[in-house]
Protein backbone atom coordinates (compact mmCIF):
# COMPACT_ATOMS: atom_id res chain seq x y z
CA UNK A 1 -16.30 -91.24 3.74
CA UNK A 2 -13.88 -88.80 1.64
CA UNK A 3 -16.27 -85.82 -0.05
CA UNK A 4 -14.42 -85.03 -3.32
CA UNK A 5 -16.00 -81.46 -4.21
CA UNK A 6 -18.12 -78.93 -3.13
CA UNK A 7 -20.92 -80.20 -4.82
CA UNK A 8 -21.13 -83.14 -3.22
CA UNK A 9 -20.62 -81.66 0.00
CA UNK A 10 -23.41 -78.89 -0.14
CA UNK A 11 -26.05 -82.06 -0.98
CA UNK A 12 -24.56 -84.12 1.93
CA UNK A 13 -25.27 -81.29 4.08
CA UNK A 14 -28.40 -80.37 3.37
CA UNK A 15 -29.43 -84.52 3.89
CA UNK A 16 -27.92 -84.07 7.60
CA UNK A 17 -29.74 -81.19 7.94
CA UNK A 18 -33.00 -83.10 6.88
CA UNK A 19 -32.36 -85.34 9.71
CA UNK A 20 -31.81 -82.96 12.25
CA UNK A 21 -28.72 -83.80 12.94
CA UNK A 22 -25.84 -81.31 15.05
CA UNK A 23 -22.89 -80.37 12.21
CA UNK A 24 -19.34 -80.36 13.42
CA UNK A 25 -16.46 -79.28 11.52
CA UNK A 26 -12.63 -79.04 11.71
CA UNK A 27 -9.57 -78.74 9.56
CA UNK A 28 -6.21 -79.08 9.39
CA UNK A 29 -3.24 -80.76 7.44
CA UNK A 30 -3.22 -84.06 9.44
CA UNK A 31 0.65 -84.23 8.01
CA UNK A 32 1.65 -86.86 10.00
CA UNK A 33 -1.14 -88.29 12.45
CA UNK A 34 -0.27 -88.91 15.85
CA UNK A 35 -1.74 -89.39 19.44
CA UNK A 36 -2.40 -85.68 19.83
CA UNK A 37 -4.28 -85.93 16.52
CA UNK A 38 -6.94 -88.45 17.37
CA UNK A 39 -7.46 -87.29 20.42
CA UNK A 40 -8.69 -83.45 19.10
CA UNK A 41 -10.42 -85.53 16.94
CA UNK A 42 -12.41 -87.54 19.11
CA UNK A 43 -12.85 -84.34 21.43
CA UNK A 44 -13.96 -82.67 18.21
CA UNK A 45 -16.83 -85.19 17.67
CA UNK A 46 -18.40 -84.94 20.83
CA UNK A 47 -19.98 -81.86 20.11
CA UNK A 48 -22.06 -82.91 17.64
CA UNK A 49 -23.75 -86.18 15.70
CA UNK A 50 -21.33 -85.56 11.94
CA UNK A 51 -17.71 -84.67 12.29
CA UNK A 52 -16.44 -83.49 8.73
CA UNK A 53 -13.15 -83.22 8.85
CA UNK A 54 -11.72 -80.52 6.13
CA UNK A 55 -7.96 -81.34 5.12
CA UNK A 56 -5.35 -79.10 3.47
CA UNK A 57 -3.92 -80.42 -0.03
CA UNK A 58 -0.26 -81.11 -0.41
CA UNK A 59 0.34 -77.23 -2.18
CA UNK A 60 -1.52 -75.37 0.75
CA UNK A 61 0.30 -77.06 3.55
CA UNK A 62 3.56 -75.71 1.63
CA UNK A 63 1.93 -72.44 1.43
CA UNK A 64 1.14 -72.77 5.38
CA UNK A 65 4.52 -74.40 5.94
CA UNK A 66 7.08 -74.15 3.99
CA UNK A 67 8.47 -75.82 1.72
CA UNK A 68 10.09 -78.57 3.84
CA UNK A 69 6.78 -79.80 4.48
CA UNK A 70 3.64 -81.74 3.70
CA UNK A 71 5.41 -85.02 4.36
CA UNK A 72 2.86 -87.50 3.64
CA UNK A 73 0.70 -87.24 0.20
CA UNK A 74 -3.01 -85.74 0.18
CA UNK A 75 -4.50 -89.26 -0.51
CA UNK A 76 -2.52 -90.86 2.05
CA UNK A 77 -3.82 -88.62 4.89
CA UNK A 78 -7.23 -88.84 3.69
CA UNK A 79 -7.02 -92.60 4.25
CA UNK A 80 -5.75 -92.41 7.73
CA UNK A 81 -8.32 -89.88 8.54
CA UNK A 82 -11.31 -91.61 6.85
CA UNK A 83 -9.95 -94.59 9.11
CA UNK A 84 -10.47 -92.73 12.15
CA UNK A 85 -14.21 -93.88 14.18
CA UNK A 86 -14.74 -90.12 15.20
CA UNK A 87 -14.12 -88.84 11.38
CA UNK A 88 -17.53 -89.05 9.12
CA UNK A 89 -16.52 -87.18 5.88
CA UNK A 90 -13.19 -85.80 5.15
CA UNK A 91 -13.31 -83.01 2.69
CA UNK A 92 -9.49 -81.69 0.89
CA UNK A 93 -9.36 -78.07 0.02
CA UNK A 94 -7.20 -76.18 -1.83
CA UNK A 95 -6.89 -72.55 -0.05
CA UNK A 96 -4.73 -72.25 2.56
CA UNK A 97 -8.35 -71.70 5.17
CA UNK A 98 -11.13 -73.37 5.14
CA UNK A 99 -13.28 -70.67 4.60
CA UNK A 100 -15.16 -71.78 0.99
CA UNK A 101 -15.83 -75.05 2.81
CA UNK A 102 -17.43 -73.15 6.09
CA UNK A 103 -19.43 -71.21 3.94
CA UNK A 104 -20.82 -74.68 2.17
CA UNK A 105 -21.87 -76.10 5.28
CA UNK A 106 -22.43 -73.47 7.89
CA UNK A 107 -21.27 -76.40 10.87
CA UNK A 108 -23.09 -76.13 14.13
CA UNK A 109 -19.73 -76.69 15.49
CA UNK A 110 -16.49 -75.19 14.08
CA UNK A 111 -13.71 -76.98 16.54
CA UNK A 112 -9.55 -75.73 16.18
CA UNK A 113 -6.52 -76.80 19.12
CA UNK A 114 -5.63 -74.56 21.35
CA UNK A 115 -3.09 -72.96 19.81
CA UNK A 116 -5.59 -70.79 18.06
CA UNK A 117 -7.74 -68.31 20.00
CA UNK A 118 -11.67 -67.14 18.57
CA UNK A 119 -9.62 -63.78 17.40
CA UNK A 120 -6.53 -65.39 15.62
CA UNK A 121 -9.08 -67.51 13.66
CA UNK A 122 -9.59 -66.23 10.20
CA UNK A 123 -12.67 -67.96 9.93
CA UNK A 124 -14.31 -66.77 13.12
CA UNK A 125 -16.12 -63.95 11.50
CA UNK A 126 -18.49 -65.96 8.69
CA UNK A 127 -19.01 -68.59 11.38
CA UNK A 128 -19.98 -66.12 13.98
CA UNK A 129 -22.27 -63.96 11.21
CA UNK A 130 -24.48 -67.35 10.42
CA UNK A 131 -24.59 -67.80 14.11
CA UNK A 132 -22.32 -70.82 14.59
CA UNK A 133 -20.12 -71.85 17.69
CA UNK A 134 -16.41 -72.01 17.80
CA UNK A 135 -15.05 -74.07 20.27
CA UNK A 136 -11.12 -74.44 21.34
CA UNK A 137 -10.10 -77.30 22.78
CA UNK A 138 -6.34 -78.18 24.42
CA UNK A 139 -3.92 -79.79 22.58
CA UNK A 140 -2.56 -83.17 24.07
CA UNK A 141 1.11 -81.78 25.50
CA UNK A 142 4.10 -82.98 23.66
CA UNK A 143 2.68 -84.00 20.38
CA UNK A 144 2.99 -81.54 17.29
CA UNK A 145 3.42 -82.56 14.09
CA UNK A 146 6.03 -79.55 13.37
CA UNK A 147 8.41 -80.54 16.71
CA UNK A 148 8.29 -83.87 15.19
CA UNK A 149 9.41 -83.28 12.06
CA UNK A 150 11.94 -80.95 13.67
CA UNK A 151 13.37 -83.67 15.77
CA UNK A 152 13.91 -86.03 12.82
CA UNK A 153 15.44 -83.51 10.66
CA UNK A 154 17.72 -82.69 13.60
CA UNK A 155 18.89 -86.47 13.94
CA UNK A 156 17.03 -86.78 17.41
């Protein structure tokens, strides 16, 4: 299900919370979805009962990226994600972390690849203040959105 604001986020939460029910959450662009994608995904859910999913817009991936990318358009990648069985909600955002949107639901669970450590995070420290978890979890080797994009700009 695709969560359009804040709003409408902070009341879904507090109905999952009603229920007693574990709060995962993760974020990323999601620019083009492959293998390594659903995998972190699935991985993701399994630490909890909701997976929200947050996802940067189209101008914050080209403040992240460059401007060579985001690739695929915001409502594109929503509807592959909101496809996915693991995903529940998929939130967009705007900044370029997902720190208004952490601070809205206060996951259980906040889950990032492991190409981020707990100390590189810049949301570590409001997740750790309300008392939440951060877990890493490995990347599937030899799937990255940015090496792919690399090897068809290169021809390859």
């Amino acid at each position: 299900m695709i969560v359009s604001d804040k709003d409408l986020l902070n009341n879904l939460v507090k109905e999952l919370r009603k229920n007693n029910l574990k709060i995962v959450f993760t974020n990323g662009c999601f620019d083009i979805l492959h293998k390594g994608h659903v995998k972190y995904l699935s991985e993701a859910k399994k630490f909890g009962d909701i997976l929200i999913v947050g996802i940067n817009s189209d101008s914050s991936i080209k403040k992240i990226k460059g401007n060579k990318r985001q690739i695929i358009p915001l409502e594109s990648r929503i509807e592959v994600l909101n496809a996915i069985k693991s995903v529940d909600f998929v939130i967009p955002f705007e900044e370029e972390t997902p720190i208004n949107i952490i601070s809205v639901i206060k996951p259980d669970v906040h889950v990032k690849g492991g190409d981020y450590t707990v100390e590189n995070l810049p949301e570590s420290k409001i997740i750790l203040e309300y008392g939440g978890n951060i877990k890493i979890i490995n990347l599937v080797d030899g799937y990255s959105t940015t090496n792919i994009v690399s090897s068809i700009l290169k021809g390859v």
